[in-house]
Every structure is written in C-alpha cells, then in structure tokens.
N, C-alpha and C. Protein backbone atom coordinates (compact mmCIF):
# COMPACT_ATOMS: atom_id res chain seq x y z
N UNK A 1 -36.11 43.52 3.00
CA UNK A 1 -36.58 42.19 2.73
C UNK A 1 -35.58 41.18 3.30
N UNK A 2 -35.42 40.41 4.25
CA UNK A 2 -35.14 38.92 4.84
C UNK A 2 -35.78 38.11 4.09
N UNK A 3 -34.41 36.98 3.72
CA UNK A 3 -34.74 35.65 2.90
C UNK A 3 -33.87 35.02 4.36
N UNK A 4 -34.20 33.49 3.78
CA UNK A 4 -33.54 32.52 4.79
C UNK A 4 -32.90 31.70 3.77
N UNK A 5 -32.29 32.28 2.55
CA UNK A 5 -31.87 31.18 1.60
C UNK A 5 -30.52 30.81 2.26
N UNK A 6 -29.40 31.59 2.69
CA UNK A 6 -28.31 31.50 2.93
C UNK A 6 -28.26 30.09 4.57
N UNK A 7 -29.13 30.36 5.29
CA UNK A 7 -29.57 29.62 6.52
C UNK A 7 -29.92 28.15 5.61
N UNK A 8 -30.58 28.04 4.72
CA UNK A 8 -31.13 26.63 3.92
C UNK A 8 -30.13 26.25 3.23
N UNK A 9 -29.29 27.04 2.96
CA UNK A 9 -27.95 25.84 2.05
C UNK A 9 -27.45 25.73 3.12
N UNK A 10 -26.84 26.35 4.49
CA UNK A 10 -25.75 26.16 5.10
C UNK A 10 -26.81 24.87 6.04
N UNK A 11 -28.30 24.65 6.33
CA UNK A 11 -28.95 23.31 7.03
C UNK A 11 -28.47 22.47 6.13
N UNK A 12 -27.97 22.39 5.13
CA UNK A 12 -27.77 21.09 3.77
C UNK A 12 -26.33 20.13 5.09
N UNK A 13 -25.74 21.23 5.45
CA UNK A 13 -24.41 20.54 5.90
C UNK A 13 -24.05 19.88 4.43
N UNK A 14 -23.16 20.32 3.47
CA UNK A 14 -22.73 19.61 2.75
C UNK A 14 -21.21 20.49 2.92
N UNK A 15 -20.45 20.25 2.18
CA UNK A 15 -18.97 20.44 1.84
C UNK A 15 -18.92 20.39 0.60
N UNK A 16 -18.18 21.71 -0.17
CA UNK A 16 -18.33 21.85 -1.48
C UNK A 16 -18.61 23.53 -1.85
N UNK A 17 -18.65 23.74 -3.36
CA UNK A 17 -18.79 25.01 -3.67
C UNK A 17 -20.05 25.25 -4.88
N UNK A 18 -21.20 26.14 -5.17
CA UNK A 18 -22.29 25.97 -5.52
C UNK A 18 -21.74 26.88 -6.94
N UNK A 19 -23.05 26.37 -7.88
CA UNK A 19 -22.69 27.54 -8.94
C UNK A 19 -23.94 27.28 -9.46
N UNK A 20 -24.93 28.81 -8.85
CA UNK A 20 -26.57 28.85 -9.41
C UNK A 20 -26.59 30.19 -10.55
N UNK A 21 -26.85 29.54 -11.28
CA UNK A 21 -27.60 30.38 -12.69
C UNK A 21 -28.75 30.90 -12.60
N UNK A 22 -29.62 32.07 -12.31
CA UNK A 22 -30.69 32.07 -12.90
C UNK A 22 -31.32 32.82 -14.09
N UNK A 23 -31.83 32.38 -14.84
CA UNK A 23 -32.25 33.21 -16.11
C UNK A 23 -33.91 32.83 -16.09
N UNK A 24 -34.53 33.85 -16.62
CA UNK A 24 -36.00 34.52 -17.48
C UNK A 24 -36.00 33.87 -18.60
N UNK A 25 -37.03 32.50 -18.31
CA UNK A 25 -37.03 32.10 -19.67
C UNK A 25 -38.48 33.05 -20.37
N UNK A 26 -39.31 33.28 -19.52
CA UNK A 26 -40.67 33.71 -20.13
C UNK A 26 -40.86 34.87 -18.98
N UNK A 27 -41.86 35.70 -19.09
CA UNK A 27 -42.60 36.54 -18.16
C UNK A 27 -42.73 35.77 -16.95
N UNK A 28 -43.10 34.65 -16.74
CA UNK A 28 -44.00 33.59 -15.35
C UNK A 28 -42.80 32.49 -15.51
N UNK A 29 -42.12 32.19 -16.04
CA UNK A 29 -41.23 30.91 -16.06
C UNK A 29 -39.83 31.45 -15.63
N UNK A 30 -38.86 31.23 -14.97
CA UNK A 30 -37.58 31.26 -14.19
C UNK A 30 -36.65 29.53 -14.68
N UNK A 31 -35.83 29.75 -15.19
CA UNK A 31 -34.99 28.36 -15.25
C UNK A 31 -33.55 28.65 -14.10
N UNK A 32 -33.74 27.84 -12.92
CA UNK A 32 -32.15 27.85 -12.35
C UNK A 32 -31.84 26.60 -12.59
N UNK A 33 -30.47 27.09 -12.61
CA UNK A 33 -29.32 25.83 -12.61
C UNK A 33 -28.39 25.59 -11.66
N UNK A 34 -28.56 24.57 -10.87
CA UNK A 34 -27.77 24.58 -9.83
C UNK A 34 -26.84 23.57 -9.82
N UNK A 35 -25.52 23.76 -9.69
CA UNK A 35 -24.35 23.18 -9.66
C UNK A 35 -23.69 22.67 -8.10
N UNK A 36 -23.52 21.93 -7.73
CA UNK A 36 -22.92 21.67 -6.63
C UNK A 36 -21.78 20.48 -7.09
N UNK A 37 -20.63 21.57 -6.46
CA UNK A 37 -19.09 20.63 -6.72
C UNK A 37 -18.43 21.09 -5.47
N UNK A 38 -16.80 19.66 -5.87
CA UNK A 38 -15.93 20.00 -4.88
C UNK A 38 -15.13 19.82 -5.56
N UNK A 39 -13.74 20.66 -5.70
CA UNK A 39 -12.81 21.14 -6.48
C UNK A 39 -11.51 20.20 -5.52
N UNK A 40 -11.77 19.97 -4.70
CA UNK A 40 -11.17 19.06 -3.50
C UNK A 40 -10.69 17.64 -3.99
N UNK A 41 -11.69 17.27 -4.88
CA UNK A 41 -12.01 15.56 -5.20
C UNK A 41 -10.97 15.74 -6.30
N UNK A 42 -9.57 14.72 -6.54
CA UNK A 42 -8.90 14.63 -7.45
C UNK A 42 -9.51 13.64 -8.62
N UNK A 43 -10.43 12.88 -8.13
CA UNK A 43 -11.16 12.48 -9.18
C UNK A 43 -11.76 12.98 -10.45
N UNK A 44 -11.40 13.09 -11.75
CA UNK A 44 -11.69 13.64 -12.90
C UNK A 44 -13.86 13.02 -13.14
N UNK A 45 -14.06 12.58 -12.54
CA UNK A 45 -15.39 12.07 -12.91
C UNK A 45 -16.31 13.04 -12.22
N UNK A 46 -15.68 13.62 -11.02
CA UNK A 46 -16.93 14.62 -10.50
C UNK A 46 -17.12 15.57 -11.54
N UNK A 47 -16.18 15.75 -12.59
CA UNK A 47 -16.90 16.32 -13.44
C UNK A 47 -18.04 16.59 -14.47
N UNK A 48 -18.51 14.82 -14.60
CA UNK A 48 -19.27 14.64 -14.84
C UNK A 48 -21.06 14.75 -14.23
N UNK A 49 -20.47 15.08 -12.91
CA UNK A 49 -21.80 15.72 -12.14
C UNK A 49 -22.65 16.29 -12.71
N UNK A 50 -23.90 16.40 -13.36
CA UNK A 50 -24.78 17.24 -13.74
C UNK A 50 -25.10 18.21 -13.32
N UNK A 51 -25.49 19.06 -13.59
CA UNK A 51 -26.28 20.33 -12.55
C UNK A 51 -27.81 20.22 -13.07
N UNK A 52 -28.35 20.74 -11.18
CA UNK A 52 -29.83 20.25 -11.74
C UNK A 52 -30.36 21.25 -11.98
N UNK A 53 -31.59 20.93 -13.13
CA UNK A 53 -32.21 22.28 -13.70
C UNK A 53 -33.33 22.38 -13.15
N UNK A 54 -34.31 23.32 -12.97
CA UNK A 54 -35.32 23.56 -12.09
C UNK A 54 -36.46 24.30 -13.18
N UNK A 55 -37.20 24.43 -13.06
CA UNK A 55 -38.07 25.57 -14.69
C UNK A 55 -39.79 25.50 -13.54
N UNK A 56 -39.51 26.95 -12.94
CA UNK A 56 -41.32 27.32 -12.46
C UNK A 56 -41.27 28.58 -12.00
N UNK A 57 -42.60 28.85 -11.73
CA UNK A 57 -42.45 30.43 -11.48
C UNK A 57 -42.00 30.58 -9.98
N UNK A 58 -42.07 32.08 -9.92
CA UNK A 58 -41.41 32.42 -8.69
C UNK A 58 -42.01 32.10 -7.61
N UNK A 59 -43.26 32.00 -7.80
CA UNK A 59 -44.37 31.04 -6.45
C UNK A 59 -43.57 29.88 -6.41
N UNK A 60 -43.44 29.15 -7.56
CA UNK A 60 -43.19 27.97 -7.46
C UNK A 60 -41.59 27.45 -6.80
N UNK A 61 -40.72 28.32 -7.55
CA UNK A 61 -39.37 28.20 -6.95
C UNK A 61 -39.05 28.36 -5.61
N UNK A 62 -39.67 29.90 -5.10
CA UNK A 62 -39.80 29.81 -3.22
C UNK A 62 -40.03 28.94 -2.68
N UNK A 63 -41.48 28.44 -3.27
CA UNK A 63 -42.27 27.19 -1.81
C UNK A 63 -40.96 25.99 -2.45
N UNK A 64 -40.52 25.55 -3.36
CA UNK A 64 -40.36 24.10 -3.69
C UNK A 64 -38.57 24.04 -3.69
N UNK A 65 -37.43 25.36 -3.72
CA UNK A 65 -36.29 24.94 -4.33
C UNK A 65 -36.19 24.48 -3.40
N UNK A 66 -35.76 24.25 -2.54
CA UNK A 66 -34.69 23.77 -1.17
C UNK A 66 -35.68 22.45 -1.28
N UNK A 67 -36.52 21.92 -1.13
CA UNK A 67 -36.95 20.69 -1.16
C UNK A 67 -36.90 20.17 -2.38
N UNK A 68 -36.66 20.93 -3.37
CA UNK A 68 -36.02 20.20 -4.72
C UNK A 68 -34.84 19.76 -4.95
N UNK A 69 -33.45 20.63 -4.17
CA UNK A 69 -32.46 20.41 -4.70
C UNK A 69 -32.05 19.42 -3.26
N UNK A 70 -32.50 19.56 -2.23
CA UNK A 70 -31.94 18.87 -0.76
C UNK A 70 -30.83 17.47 -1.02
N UNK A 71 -32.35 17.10 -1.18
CA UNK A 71 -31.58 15.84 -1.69
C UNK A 71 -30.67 14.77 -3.11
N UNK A 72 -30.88 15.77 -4.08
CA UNK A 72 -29.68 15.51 -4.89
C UNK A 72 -28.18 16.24 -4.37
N UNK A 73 -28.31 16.99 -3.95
CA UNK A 73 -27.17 17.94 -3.47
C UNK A 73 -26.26 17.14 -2.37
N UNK A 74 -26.85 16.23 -1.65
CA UNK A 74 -26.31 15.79 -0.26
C UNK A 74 -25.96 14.61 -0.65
N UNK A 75 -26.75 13.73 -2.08
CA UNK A 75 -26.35 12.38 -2.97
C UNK A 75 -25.13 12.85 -3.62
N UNK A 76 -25.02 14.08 -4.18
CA UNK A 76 -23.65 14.31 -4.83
C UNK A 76 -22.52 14.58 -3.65
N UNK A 77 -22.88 15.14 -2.37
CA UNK A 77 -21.88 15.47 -2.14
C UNK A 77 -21.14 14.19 -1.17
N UNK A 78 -22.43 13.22 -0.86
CA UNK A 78 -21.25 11.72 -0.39
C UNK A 78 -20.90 11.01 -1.41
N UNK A 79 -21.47 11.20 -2.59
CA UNK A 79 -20.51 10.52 -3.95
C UNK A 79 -19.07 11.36 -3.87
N UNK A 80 -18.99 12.56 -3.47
CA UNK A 80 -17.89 13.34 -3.87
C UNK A 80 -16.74 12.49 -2.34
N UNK A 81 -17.39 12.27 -1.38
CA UNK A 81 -16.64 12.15 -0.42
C UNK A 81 -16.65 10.36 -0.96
N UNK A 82 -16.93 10.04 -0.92
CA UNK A 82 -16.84 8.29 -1.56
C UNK A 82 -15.68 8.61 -2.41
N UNK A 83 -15.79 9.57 -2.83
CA UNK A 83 -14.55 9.40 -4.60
C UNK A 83 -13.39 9.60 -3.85
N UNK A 84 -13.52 10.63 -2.81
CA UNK A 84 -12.10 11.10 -2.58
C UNK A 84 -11.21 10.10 -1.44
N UNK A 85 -12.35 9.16 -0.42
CA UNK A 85 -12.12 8.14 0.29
C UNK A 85 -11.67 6.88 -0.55
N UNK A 86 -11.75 7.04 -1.70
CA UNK A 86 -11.69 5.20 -2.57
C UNK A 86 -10.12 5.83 -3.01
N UNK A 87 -10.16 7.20 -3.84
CA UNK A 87 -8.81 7.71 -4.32
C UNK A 87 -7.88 7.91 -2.89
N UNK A 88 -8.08 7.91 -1.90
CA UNK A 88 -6.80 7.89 -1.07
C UNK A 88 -6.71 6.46 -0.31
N UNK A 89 -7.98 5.20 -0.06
CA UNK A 89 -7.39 3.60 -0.24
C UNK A 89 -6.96 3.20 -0.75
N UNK A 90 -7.09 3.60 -2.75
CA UNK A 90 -6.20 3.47 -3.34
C UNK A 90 -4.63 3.63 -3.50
N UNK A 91 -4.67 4.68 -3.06
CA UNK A 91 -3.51 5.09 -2.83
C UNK A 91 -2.40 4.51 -1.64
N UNK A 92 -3.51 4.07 -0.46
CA UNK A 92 -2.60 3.17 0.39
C UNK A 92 -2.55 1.87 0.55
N UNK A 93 -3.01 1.47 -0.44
CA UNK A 93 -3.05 0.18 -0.86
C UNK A 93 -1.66 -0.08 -2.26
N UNK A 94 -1.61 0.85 -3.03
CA UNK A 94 -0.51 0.82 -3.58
C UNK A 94 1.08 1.00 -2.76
N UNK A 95 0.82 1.72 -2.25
CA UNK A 95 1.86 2.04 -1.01
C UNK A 95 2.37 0.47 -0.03
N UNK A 96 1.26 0.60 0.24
CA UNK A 96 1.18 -0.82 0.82
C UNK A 96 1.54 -2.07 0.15
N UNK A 97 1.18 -1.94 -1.67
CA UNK A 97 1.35 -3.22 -2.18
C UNK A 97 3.04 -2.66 -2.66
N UNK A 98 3.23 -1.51 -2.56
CA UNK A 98 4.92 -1.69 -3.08
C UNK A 98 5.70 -2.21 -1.92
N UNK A 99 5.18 -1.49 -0.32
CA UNK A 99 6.07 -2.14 0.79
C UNK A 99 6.39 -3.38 0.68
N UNK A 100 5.03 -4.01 0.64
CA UNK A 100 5.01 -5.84 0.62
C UNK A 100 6.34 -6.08 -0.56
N UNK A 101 6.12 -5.49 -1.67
CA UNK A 101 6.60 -5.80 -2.62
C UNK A 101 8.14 -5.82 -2.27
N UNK A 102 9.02 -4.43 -1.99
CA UNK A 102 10.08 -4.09 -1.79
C UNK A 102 10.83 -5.48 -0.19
N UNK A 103 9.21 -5.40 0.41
CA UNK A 103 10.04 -6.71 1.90
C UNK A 103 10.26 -8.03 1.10
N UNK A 104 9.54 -8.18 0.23
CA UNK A 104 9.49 -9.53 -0.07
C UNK A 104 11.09 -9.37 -1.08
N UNK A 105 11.34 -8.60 -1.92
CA UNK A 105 12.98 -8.55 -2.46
C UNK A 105 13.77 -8.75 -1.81
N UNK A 106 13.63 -7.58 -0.84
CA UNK A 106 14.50 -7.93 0.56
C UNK A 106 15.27 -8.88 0.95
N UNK A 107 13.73 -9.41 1.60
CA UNK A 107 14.07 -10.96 1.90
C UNK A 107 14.76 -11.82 0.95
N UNK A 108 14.36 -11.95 -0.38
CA UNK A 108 14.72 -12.49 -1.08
C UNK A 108 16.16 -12.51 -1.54
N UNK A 109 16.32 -11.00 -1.73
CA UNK A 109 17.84 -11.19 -1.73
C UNK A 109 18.96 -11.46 -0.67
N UNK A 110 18.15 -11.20 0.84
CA UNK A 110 19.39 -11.89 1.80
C UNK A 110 19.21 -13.03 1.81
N UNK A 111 18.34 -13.87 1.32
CA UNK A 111 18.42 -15.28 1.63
C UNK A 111 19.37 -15.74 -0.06
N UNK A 112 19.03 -15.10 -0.72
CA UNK A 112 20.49 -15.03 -1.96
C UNK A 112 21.99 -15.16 -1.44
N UNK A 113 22.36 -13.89 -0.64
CA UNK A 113 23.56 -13.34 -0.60
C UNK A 113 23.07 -14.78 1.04
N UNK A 114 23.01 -14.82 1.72
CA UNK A 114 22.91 -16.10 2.87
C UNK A 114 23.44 -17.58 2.10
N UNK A 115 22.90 -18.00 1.07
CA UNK A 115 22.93 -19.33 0.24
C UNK A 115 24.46 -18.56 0.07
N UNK A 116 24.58 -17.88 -1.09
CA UNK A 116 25.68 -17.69 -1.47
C UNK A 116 27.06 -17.88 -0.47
N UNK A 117 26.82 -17.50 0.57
CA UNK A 117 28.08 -17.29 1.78
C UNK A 117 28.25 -18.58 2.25
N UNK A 118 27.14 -19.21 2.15
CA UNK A 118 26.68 -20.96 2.27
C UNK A 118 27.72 -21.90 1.42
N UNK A 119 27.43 -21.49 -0.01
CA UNK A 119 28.07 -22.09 -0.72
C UNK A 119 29.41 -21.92 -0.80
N UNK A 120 29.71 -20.92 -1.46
CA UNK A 120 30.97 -20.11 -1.11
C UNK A 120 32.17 -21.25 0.02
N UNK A 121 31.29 -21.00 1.32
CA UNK A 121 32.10 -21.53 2.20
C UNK A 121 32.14 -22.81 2.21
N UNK A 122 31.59 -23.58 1.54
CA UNK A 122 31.08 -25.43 1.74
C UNK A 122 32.43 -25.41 0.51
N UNK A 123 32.68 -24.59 -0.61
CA UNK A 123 33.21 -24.67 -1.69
C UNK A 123 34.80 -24.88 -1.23
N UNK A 124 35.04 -23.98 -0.48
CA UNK A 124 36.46 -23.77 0.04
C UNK A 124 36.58 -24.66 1.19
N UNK A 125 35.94 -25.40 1.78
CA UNK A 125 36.18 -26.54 2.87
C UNK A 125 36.50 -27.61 2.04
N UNK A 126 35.77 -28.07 0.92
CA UNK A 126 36.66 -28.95 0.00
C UNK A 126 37.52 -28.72 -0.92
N UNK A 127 37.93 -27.82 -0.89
CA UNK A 127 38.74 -27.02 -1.73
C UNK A 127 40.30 -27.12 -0.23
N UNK A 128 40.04 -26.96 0.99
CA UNK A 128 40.98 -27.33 1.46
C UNK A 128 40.88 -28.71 2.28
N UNK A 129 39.94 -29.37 2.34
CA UNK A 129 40.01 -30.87 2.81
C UNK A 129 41.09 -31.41 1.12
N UNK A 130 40.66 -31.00 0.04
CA UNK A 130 41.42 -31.83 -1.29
C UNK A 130 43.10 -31.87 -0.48
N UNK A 131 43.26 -30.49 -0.46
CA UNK A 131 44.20 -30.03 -0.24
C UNK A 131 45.30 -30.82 1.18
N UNK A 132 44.56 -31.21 1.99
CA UNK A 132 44.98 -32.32 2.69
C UNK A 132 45.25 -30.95 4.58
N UNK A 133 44.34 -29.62 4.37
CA UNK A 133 44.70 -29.13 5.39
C UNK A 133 43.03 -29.27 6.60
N UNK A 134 43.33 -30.24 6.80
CA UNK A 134 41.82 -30.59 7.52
C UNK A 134 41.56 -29.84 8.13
N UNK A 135 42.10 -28.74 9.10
CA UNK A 135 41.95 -28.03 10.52
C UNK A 135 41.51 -26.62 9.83
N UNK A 136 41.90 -26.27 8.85
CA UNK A 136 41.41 -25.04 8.15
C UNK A 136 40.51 -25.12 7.86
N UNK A 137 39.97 -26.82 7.03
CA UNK A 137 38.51 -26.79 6.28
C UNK A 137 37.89 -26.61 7.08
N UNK A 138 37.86 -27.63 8.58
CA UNK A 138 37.21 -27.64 9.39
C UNK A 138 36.83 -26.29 10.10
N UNK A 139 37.61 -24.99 10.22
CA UNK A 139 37.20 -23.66 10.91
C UNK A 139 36.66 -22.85 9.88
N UNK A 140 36.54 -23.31 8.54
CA UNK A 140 35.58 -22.68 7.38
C UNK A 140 34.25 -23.38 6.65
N UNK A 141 33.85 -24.63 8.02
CA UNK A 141 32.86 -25.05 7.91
C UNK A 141 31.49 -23.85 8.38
N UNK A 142 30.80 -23.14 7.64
CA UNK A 142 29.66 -22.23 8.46
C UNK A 142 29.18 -22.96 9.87
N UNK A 143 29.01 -21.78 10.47
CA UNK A 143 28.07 -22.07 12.01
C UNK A 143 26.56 -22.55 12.05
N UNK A 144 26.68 -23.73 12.14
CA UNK A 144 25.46 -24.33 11.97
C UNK A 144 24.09 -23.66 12.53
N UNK A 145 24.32 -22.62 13.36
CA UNK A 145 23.01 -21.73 14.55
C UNK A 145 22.77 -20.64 13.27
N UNK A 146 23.88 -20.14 11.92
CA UNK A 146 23.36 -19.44 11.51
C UNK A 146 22.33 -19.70 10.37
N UNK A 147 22.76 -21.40 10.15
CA UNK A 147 22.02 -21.87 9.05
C UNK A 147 21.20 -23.78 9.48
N UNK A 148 20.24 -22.91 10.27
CA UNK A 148 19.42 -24.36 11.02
C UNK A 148 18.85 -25.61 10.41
N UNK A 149 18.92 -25.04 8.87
CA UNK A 149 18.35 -25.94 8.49
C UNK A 149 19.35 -26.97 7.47
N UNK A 150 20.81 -26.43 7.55
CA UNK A 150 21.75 -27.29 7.17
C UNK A 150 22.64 -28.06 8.50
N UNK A 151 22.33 -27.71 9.82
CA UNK A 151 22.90 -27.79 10.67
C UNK A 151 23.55 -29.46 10.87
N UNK A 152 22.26 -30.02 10.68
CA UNK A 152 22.58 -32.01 11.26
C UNK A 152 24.04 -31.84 9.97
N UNK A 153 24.19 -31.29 8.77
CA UNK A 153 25.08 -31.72 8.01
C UNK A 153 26.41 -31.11 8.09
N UNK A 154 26.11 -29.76 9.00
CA UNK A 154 27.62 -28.59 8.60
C UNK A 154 28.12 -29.50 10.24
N UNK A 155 27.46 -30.36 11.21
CA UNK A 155 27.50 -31.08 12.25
C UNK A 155 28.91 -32.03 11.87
N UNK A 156 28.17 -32.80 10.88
CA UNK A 156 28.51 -34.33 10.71
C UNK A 156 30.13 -34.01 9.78
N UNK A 157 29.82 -33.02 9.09
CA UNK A 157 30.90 -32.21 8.59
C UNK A 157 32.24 -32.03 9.22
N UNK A 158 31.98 -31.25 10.03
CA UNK A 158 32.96 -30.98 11.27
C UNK A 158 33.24 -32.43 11.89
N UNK A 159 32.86 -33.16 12.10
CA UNK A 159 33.16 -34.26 12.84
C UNK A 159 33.90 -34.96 12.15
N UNK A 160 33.79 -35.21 10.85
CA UNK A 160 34.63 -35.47 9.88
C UNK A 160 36.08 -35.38 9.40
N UNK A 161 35.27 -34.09 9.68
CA UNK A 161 37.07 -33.04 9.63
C UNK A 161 37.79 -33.76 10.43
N UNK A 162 37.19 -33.11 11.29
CA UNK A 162 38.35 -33.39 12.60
C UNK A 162 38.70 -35.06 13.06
N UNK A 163 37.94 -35.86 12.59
CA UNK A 163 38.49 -37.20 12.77
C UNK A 163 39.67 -37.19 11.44
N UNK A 164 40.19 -36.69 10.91
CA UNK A 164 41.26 -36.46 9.77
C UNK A 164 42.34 -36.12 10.82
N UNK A 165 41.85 -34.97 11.78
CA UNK A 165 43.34 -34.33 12.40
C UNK A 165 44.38 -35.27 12.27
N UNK A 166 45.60 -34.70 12.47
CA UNK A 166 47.28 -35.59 12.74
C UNK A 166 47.06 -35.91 14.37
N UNK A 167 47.24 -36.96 14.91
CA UNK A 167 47.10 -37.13 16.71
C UNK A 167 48.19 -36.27 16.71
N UNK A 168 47.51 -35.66 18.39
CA UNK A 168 48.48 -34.89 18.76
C UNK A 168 49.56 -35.87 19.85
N UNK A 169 50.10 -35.23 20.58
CA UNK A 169 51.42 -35.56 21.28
C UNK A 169 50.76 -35.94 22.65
N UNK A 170 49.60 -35.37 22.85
CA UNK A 170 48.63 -35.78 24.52
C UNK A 170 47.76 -37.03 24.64
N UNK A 171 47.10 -37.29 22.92
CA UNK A 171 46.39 -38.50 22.82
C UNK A 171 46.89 -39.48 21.90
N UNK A 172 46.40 -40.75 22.40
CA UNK A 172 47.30 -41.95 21.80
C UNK A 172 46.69 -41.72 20.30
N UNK A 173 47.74 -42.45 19.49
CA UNK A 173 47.34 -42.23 18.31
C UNK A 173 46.62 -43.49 17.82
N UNK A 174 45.83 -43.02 16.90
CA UNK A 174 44.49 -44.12 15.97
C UNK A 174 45.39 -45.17 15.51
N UNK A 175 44.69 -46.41 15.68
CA UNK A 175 45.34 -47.40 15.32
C UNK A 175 44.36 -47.89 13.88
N UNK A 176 44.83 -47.90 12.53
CA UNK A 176 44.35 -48.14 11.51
C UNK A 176 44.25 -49.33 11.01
C-alpha cells in the first residue's frame, strides 16, 4: 500500500516539528490531533498554540485532512516565525538602545573631565596672575582650538596677560 501523506506535509513547506494523535473514538468515528510546533521559538507563548482536532471517518479523514489542516498549520507556522523575528528586533534594539545609551555617557563624561581641565586651568591662571607671575598665567591659559567655544575669551585673556609683561631690554618701555 502507497500513501502520499509524507509528500503532503513536506508540500506544506513549513518549518517545525508535528505531533499527530490518532485514537478510535467509535467503530466509524477517528479523532486526530494534530500539533504543529517549533521548539526553535524562545517565545514562551507558542505554547499556547492549540492543536487542531479533527473527528470523521476514515472516508472522511483521507479525502479532507491535508485540506483541513493546510492552512492552520502554515498560519501557525508564520506566527512562529513572526515570534522569533520580533524576539531577535527586540533584542537589537536593546543592544542598540544600551550602545546609544553607553555613547551618550561617554560623551558626557569627556565633556565633564574637558570642563573640568577648563576650569582647573582658568583657576590656576588667576591663582598666578594674583600672584603677580603674568608669563606663567599666561602659558596656563588653555588653547583656545581645543575649546572653540571659549576661544574670543581664553584670546582676550592672553592678551591681557601679556600686556602685564615687565618690558624687556629690546622694546621701549610703556609709558604710564
């Protein structure tokens, strides 16, 4: 005896693993149960998949299973591939939202430790302008190219300074 059942699940093209029951409910009545899963899907809800039940006689089950189960079988099995496609966007979307997350600290903290070296150094230029050593404050003024947007001031700064210098011995000295 040749069946073509094995040829009719493998036309389904689905992906996944089957689990058919059949039991004798009566003399003329047959109940199968057919299960179609994928053990693949980390999703806990494919468990909730039903299995479909079928109840006719054996006339009836030949001419009708495969056009009974076709198309629930091929609805479960792109729900199964939907589940497992949403659980791994998910997944790179978290990935993704920690990168963002971790660049944006990043950033955040070199522009911290940047201010800080900022300050720091603005601190000790008046800390030695008090001090009356102008030419020091003035070479611990920051480089204005590294910080553009204090630049017109770490500028006017320096110019400052250095109009303090002592005249030297080459240029006439400031007349006050």
């Amino acid at each position: 005896m040749e069946t073509n059942f094995f040829k009719s699940i493998a036309a389904l093209q689905v992906s996944g693993a089957w689990s058919i029951n059949i039991t004798n409910e009566n003399a003329d009545t047959w109940i199968v149960s057919v299960l179609f899963y994928n053990d693949k899907v980390a999703d806990d809800a494919r468990k909730k998949v039903p299995p479909l039940l079928l109840r006719g006689t054996t006339a009836e089950l030949d001419g009708g299973f495969f056009d009974a189960i076709a198309q629930p079988v091929q609805e479960t099995a792109a729900l199964f591939t939907n589940m497992e496609a949403y659980l791994k966007s998910r997944e790179q979307a978290k990935l993704a939202s920690k990168m963002e997350k971790d660049k944006t600290e990043k950033a955040g903290k070199e522009k911290t430790d940047k201010q800080k070296k900022y300050d720091d150094a603005l601190k000790k230029v008046d800390e030695l302008e008090a001090e009356g050593k102008f030419k020091e404050a003035w070479m611990k003024v920051p480089n204005a190219q590294e910080y553009p947007d204090a630049a017109e001031f770490l500028q006017k700064r320096k110019a400052s300074l250095s109009a303090q210098f002592a005249p030297d011995l080459f240029n006439e000295p400031k007349s006050e």
